[in-house]
C-alpha atoms as a PDB file:
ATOM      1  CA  UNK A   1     111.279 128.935  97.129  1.00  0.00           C
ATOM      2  CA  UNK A   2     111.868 131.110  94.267  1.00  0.00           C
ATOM      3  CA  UNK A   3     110.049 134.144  94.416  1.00  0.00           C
ATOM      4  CA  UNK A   4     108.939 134.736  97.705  1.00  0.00           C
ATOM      5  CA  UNK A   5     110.562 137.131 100.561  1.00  0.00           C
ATOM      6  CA  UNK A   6     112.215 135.495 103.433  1.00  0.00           C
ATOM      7  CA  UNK A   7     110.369 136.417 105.580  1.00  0.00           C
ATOM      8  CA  UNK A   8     107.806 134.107 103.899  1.00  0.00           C
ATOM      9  CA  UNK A   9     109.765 130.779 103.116  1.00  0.00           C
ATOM     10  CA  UNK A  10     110.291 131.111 107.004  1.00  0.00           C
ATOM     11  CA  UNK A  11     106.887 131.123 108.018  1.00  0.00           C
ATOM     12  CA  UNK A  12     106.156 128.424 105.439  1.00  0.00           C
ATOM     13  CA  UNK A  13     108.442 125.725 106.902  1.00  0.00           C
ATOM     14  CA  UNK A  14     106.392 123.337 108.975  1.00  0.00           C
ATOM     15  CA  UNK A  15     107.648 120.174 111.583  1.00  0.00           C
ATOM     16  CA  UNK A  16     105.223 117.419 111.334  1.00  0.00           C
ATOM     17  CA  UNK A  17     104.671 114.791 114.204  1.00  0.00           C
ATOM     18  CA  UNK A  18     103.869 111.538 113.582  1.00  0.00           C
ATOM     19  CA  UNK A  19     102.471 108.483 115.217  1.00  0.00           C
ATOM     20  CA  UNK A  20      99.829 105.541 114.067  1.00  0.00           C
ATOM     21  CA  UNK A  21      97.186 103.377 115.403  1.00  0.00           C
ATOM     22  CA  UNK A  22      95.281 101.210 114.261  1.00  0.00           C
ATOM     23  CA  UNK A  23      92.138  99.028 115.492  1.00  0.00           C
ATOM     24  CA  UNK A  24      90.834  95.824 114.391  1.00  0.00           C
ATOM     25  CA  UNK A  25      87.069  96.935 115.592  1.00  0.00           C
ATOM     26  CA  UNK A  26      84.616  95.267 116.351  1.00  0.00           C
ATOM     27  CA  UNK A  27      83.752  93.152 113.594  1.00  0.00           C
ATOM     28  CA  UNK A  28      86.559  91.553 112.587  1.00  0.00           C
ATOM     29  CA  UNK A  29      88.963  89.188 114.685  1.00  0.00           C
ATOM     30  CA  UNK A  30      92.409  90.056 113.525  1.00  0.00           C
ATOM     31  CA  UNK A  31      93.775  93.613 111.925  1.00  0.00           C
ATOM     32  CA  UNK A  32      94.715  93.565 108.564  1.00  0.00           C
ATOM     33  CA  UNK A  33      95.840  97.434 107.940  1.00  0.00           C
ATOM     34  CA  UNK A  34      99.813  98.436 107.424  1.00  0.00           C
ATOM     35  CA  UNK A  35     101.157 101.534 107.961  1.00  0.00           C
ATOM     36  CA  UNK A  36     104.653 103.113 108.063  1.00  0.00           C
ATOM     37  CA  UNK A  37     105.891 106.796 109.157  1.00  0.00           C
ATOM     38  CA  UNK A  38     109.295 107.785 108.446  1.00  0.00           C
ATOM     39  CA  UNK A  39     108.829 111.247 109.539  1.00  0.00           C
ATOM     40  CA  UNK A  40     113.346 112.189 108.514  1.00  0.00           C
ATOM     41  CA  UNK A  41     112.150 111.211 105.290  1.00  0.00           C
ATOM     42  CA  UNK A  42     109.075 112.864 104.960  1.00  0.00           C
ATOM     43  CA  UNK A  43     106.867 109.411 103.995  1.00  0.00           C
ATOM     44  CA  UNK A  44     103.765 108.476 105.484  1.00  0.00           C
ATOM     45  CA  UNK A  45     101.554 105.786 103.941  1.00  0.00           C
ATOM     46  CA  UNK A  46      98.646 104.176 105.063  1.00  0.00           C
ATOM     47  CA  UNK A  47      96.918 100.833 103.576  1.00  0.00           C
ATOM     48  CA  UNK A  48      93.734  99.770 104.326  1.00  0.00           C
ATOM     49  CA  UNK A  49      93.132  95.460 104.449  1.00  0.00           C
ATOM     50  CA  UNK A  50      89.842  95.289 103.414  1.00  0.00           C
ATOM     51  CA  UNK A  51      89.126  93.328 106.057  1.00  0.00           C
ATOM     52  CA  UNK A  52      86.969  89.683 104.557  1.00  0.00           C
ATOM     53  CA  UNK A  53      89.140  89.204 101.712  1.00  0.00           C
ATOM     54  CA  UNK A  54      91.397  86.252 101.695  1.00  0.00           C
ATOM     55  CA  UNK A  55      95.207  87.825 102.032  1.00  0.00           C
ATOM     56  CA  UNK A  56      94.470  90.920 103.311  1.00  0.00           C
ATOM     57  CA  UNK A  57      96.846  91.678 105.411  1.00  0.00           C
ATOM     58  CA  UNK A  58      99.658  90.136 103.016  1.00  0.00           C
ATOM     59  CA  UNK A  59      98.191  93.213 100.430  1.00  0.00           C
ATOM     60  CA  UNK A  60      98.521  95.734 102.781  1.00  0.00           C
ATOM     61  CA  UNK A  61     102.002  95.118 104.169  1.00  0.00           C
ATOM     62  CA  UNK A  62     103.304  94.475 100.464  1.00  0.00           C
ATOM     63  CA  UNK A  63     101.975  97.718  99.519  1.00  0.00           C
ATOM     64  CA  UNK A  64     103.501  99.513 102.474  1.00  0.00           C
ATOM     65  CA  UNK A  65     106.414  97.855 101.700  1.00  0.00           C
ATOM     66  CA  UNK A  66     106.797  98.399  98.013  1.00  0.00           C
ATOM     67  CA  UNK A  67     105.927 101.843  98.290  1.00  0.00           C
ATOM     68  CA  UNK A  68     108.357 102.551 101.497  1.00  0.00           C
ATOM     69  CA  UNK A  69     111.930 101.311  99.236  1.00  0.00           C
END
């Protein structure tokens, strides 16, 4: 970082844990979210299926997917 004292950038630098979960509820029968975490690369996306609507779960894991490449 250009501009700031050492001692600064140091404190700055954070490690982020990652895990996901995610529940189908109690509405719906199946799940229809997609999520990735690639915490070495620093990506984390989340997409909500709108659960009801015909292909939701297709949507969601081609956006992960899309996104992820």
């Amino acid at each position: 970082m250009i501009g700031m004292p050492a001692a600064m950038v140091s404190a700055a630098r954070q490690t982020i844990h990652a895990c996901g979960l995610t529940n189908v509820g109690s509405v719906r029968k199946n799940n229809e979210d997609s999520w990735i975490a690639d915490q070495r690369r620093g990506i984390f996306l989340v997409a909500d299926g709108i659960g009801g609507h015909a292909g939701g779960e297709i949507a969601s894991s081609m956006a992960v997917q899309v996104a992820y490449r």
